[in-house]
Protein backbone atom coordinates (compact mmCIF):
# COMPACT_ATOMS: atom_id res chain seq x y z
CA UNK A 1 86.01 8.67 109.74
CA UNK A 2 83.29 6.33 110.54
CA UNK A 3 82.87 5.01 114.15
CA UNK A 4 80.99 1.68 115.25
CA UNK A 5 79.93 1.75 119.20
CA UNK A 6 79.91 -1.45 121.21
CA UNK A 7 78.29 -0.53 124.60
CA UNK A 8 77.71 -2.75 127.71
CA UNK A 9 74.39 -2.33 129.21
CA UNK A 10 74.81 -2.60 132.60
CA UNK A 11 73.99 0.85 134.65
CA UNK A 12 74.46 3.99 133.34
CA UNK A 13 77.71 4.85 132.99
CA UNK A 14 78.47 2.98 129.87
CA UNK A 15 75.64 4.73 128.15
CA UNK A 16 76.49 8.44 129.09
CA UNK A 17 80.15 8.24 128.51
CA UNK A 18 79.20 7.28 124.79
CA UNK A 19 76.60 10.43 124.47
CA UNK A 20 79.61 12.56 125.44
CA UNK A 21 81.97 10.95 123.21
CA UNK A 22 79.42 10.74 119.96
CA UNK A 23 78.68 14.55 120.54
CA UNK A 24 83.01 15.40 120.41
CA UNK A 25 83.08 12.70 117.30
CA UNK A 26 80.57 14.45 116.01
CA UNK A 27 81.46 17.96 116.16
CA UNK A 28 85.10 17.22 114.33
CA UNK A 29 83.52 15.73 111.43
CA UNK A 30 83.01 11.87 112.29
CA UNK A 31 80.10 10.09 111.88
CA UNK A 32 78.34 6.92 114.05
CA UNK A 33 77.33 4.88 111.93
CA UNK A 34 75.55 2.74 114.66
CA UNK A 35 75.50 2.00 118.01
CA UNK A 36 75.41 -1.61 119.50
CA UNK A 37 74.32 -2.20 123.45
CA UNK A 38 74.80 -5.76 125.50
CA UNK A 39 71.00 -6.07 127.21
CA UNK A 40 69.96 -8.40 129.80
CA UNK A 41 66.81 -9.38 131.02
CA UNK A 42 66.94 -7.06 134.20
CA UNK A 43 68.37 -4.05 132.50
CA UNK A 44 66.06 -2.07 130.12
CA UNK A 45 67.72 0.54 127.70
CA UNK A 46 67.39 3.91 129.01
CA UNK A 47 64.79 6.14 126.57
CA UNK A 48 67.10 9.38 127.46
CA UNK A 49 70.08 7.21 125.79
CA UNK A 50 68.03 6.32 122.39
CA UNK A 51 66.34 9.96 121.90
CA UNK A 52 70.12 11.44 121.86
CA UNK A 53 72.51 8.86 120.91
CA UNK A 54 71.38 10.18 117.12
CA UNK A 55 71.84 7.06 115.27
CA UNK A 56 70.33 3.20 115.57
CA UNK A 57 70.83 1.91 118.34
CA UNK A 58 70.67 -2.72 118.01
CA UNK A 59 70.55 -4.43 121.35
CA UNK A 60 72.04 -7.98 121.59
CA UNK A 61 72.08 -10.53 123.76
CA UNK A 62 75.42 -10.12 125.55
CA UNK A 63 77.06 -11.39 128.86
CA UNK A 64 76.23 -9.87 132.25
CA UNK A 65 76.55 -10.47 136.11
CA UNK A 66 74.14 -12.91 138.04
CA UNK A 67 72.86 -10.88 141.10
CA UNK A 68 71.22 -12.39 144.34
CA UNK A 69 67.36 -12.44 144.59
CA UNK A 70 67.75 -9.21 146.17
CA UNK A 71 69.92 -7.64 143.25
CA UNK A 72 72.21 -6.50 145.75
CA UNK A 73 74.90 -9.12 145.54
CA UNK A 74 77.39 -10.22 142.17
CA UNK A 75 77.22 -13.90 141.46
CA UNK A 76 80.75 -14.59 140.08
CA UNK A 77 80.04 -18.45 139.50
CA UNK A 78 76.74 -18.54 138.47
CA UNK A 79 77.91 -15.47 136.02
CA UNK A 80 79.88 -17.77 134.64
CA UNK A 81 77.48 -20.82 134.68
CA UNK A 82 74.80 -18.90 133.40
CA UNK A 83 76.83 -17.70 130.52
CA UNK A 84 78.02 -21.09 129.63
CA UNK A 85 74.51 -21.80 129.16
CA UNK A 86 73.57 -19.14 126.85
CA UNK A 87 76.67 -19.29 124.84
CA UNK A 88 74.40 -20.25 121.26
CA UNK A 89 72.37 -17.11 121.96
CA UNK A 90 75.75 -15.19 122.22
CA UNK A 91 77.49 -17.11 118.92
CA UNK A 92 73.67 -15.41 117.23
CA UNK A 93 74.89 -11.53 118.54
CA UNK A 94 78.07 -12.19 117.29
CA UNK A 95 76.89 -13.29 114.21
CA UNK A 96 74.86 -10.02 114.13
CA UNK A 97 77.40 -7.95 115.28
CA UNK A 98 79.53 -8.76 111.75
CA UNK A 99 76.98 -8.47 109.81
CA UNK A 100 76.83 -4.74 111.01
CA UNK A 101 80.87 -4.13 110.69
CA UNK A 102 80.61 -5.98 106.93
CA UNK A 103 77.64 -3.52 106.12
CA UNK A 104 79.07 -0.29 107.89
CA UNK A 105 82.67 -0.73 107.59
CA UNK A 106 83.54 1.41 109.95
CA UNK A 107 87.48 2.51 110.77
CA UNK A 108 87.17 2.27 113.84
CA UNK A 109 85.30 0.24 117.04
CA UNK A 110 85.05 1.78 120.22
CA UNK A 111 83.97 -1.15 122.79
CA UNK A 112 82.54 0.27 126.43
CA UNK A 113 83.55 -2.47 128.46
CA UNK A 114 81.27 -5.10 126.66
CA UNK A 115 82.53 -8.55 126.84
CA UNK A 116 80.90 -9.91 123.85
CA UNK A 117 82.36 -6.91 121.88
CA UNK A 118 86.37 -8.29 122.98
CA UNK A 119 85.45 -12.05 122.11
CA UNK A 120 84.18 -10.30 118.29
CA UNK A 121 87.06 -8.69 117.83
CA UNK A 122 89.45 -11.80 119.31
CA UNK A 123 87.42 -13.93 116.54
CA UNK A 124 86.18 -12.47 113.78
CA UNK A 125 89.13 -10.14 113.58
CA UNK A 126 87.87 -7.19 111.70
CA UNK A 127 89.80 -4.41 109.52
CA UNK A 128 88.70 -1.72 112.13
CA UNK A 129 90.58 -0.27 114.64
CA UNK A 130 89.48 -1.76 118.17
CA UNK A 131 89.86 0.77 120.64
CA UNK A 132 88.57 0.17 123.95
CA UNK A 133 87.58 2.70 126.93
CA UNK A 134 86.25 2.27 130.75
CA UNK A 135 87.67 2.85 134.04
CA UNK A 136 88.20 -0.33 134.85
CA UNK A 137 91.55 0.06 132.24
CA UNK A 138 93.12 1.85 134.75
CA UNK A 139 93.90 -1.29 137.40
CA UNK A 140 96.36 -1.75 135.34
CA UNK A 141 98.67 1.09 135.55
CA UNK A 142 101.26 0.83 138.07
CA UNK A 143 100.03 3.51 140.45
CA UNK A 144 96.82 2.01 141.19
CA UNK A 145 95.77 1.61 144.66
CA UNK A 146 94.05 -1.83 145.17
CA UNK A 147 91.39 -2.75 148.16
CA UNK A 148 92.91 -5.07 150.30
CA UNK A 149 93.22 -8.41 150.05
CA UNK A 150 90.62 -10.41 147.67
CA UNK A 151 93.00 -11.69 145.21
CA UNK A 152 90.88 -14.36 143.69
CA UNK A 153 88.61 -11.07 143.00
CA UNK A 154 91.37 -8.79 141.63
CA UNK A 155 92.21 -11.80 139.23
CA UNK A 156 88.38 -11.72 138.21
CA UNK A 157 88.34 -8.35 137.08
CA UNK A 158 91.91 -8.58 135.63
CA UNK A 159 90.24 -10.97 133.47
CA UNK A 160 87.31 -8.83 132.91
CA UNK A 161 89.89 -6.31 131.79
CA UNK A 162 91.40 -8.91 129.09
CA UNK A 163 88.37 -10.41 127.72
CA UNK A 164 86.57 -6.96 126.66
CA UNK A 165 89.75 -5.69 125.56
CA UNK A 166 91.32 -8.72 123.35
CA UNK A 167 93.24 -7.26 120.42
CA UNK A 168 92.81 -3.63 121.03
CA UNK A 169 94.95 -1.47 119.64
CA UNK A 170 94.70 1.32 122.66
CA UNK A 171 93.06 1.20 125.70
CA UNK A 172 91.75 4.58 127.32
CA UNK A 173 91.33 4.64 130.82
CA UNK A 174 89.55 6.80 132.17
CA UNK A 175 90.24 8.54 135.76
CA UNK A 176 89.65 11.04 138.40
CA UNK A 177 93.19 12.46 138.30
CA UNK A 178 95.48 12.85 135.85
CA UNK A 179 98.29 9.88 135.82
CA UNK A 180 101.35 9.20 133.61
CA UNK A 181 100.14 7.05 130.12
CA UNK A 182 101.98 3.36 129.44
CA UNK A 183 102.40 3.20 126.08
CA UNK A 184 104.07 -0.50 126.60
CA UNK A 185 100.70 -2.00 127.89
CA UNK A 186 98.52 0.26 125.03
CA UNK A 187 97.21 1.74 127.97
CA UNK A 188 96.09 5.48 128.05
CA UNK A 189 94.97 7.53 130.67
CA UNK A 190 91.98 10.06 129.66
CA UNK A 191 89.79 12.45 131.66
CA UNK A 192 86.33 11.11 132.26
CA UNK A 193 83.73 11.76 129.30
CA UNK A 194 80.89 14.17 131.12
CA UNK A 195 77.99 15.59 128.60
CA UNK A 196 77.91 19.63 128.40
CA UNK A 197 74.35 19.01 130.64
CA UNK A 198 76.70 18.18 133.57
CA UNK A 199 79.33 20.78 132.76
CA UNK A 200 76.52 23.89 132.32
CA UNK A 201 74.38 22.63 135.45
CA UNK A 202 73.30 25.76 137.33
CA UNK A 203 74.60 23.88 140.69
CA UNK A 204 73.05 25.05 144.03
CA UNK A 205 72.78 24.32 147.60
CA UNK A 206 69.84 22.33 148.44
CA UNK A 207 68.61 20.13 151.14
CA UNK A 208 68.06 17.15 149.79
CA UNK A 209 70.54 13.88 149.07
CA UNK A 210 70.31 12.10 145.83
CA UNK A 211 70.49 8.12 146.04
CA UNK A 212 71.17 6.28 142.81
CA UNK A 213 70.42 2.58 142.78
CA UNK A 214 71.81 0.45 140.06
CA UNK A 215 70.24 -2.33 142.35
CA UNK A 216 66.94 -1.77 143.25
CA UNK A 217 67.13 -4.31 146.36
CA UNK A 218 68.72 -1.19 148.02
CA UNK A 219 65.42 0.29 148.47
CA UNK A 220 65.04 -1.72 151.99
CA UNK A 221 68.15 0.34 153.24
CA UNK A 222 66.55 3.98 151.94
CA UNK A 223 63.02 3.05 153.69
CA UNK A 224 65.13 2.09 156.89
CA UNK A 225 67.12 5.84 157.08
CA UNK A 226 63.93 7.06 155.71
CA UNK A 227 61.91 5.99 159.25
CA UNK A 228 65.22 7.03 161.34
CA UNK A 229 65.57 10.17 159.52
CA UNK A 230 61.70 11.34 158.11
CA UNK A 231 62.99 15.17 158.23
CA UNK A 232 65.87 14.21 155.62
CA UNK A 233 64.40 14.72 152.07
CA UNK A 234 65.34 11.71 149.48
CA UNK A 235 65.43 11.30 146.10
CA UNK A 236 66.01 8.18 144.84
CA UNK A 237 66.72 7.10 141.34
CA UNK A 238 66.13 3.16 140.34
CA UNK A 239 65.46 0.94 137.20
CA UNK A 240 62.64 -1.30 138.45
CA UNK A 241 60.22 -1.34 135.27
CA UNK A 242 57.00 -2.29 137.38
CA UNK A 243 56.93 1.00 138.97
CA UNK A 244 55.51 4.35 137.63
CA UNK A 245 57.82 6.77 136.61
CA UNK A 246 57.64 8.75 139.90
CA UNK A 247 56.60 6.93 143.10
CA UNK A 248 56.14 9.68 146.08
CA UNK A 249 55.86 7.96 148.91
CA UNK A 250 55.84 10.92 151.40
CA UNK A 251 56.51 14.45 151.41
CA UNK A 252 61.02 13.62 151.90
CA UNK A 253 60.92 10.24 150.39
CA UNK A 254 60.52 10.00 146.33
CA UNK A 255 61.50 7.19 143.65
CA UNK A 256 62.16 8.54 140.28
CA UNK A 257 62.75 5.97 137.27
CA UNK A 258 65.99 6.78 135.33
CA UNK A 259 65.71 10.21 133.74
CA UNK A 260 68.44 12.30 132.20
CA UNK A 261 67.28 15.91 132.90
CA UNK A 262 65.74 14.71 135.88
CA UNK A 263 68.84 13.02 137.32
CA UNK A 264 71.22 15.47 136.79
CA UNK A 265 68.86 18.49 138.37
CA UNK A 266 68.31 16.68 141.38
CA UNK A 267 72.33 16.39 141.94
CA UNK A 268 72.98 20.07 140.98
CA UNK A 269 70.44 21.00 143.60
CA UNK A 270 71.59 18.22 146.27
CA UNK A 271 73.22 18.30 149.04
CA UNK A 272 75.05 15.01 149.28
CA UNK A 273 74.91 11.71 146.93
CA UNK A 274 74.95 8.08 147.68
CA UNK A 275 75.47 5.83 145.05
CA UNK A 276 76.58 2.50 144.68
CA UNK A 277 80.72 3.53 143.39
CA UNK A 278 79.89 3.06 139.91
CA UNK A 279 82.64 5.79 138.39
CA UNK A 280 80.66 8.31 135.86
CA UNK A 281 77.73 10.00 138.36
CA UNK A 282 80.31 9.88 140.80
CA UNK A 283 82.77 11.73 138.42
CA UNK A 284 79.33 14.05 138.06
CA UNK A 285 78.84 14.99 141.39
CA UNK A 286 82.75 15.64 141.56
CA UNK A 287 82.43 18.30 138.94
CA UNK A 288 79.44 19.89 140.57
CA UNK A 289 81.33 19.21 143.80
CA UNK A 290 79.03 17.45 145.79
CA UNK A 291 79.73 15.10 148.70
CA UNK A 292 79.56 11.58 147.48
CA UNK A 293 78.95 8.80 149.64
CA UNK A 294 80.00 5.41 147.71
CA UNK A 295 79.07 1.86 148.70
CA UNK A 296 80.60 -0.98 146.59
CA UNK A 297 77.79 -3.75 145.43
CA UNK A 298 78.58 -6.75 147.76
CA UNK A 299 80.63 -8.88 145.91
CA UNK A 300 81.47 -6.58 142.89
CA UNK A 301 84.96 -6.11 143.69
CA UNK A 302 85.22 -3.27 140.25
CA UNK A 303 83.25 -0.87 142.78
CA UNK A 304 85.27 -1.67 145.42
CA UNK A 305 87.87 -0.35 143.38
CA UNK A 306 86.31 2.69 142.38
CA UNK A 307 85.53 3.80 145.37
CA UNK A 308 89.09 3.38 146.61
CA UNK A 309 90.18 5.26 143.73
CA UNK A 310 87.39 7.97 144.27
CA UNK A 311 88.22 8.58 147.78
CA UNK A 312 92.00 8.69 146.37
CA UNK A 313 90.75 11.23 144.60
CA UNK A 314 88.95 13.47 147.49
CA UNK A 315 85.43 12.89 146.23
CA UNK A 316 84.05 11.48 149.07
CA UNK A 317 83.67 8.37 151.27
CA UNK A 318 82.65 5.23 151.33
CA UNK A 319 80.56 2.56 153.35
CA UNK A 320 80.32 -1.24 153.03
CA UNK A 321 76.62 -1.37 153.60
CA UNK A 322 73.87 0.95 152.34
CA UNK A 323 74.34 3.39 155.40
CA UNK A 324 73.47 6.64 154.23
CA UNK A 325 73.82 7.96 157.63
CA UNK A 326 77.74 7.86 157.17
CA UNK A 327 77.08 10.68 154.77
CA UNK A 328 75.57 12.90 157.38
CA UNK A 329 78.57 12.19 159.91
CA UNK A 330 81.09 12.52 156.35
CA UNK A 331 79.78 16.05 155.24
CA UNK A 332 81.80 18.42 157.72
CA UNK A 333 84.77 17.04 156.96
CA UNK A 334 84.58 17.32 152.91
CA UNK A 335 86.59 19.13 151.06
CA UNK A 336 85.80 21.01 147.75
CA UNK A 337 87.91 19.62 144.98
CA UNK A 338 85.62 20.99 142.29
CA UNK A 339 88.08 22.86 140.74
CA UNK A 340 91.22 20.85 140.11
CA UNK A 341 89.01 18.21 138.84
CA UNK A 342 86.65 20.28 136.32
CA UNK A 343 90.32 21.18 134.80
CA UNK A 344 91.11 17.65 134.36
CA UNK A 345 87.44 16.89 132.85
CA UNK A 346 87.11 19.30 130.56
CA UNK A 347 90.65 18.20 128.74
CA UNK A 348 87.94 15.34 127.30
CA UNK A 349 87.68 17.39 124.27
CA UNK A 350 90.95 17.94 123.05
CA UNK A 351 92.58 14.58 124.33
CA UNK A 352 89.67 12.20 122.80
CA UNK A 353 90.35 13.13 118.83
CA UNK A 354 93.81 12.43 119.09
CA UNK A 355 93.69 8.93 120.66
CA UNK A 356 90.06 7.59 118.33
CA UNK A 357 92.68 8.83 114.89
């Protein structure tokens, strides 16, 4: 079978859990044709994603959220204003975008959460099957345990949740813990997609705590601890393109641009990890059991979620600022749940093939 990916280019996650699924396509005879990524102006493609996706990769325009001048907060209304605006740019990608399904005609179209990949399929309506996975699916089972209060945001990403996902024909969600599957709402719960470099880490005790930044505003917060805390080793991954690809400030305080090999050795060898709840390097640190400390984008009420349904899960604990001293008062009280939850990953394999038929 042939296999079309639509990927949205915001963070990481998006791009990783499509490595792992190409490679388990891959190795039961499918082929990916190509692979199609939503870019934005502040978000550069990741090399480590085009040297081992193994097939063209075509970036289009495609919506995103507005941020603050910080990049800390989500815009909600100027998302929406500012896609308004650029809606002829986004007509062009999806113009594009059936140009590739005509030429590949694949059987099937796997959309990661992109929201110009649900309006395609809503409007040009092609033969493929329109599959569509992320973790965000799973707000819609009925077990789901909601931050409270912010309505007007749950409705947002409800919305979210329909746009990317108009016409599917299953949705996948994928989850820290196993939960039942709703076949009435096409929705599907799966185990999260980790690459075999996260599953064969050699994982160790270190002294250090890894900080991942999808927001590179953050780095005010770091430098703060950082002064408070100068014995405390850091290293801190970010995509700000104006800065070398390693920026040592100090002997305990080092910026790393995103790397793949780099990224994941740093959390096998970490002692902690503070990230900003987005669900697949927190799924990572869960299956090399390290401590996670999660804190939600102001404003970006998704990673609120997620880190509700992390700590749910035992992974960790959460903050509403950028307090990564909340990790060192957090860490005697973790416990391990490595184990039960490399079980539930590494189903990925077997349960992936049969849903993508």
């Amino acid at each position: 079978m042939k296999y079309i990916f639509i990927i949205q280019g915001e963070g990481r996650g998006h791009m990783t859990q499509a490595l792992s699924l190409a490679k388990i396509l891959r190795q039961n005879g499918h082929e990916i044709t190509r692979v199609i990524v939503g870019k934005s102006e502040r978000r550069s493609i990741p090399q480590f994603f085009t040297d081992k996706i193994g097939t063209e990769v075509v970036p289009l325009e495609s919506p995103n959220f507005v941020t603050d001048k910080q990049q800390k907060s989500v815009k909600p209304f100027r998302t929406i204003v500012y896609s308004l605006l650029k809606a002829p740019i986004y007509k062009k990608s999806m113009d594009r975008m059936d140009e590739i399904v005509r030429e590949d005609e694949p059987d099937v179209i796997v959309n990661f959460y992109d929201f110009l990949g649900g309006l395609y399929n809503f409007s040009r309506r092609p033969k493929a099957q329109f599959i569509c996975i992320a973790h965000q699916y799973l707000i819609g089972h009925p077990e789901f345990d909601f931050p409270p209060k912010r309505k007007l945001d749950k409705l947002s990403l409800q919305m979210g949740n329909k746009i990317t996902s108009l016409g599917a024909n299953k949705i996948l969600a994928l989850s820290f813990q196993p939960f039942q599957d709703v076949p009435k709402k096409k929705l599907y719960v799966v185990p999260p997609l980790l690459r075999d470099e996260v599953k064969e880490a050699q994982v160790t005790s270190g002294d250090h705590f890894l900080v991942y930044m999808v927001n590179p505003g953050y780095s005010a917060e770091v430098e703060n601890f950082h002064q408070t805390y100068p014995e405390q080793a850091l290293h801190c991954f970010w995509d700000k393109k104006e800065m070398p690809e390693e920026l040592q400030i100090d002997a305990t305080l080092t910026y790393h641009q995103l790397n793949d090999e780099k990224f994941i050795s740093k959390m096998a060898s970490a002692k902690g990890y503070v990230t900003t709840a987005g669900f697949e390097s927190v799924c990572e640190a869960m299956y090399m059991g390290k401590p996670v400390l999660m804190v939600p984008v102001q404003g970006h009420y998704e990673q609120a979620c997620n880190a509700v349904d992390a700590m749910k899960a035992g992974a960790g604990t959460f903050s509403e600022s950028f307090n990564i001293e909340k990790l060192y008062q957090y860490l005697p009280n973790h416990v391990d749940i490595s184990r039960p939850f490399q079980q539930w990953a590494d189903q990925a394999t077997e349960m992936f093939p049969k849903h993508l038929k």
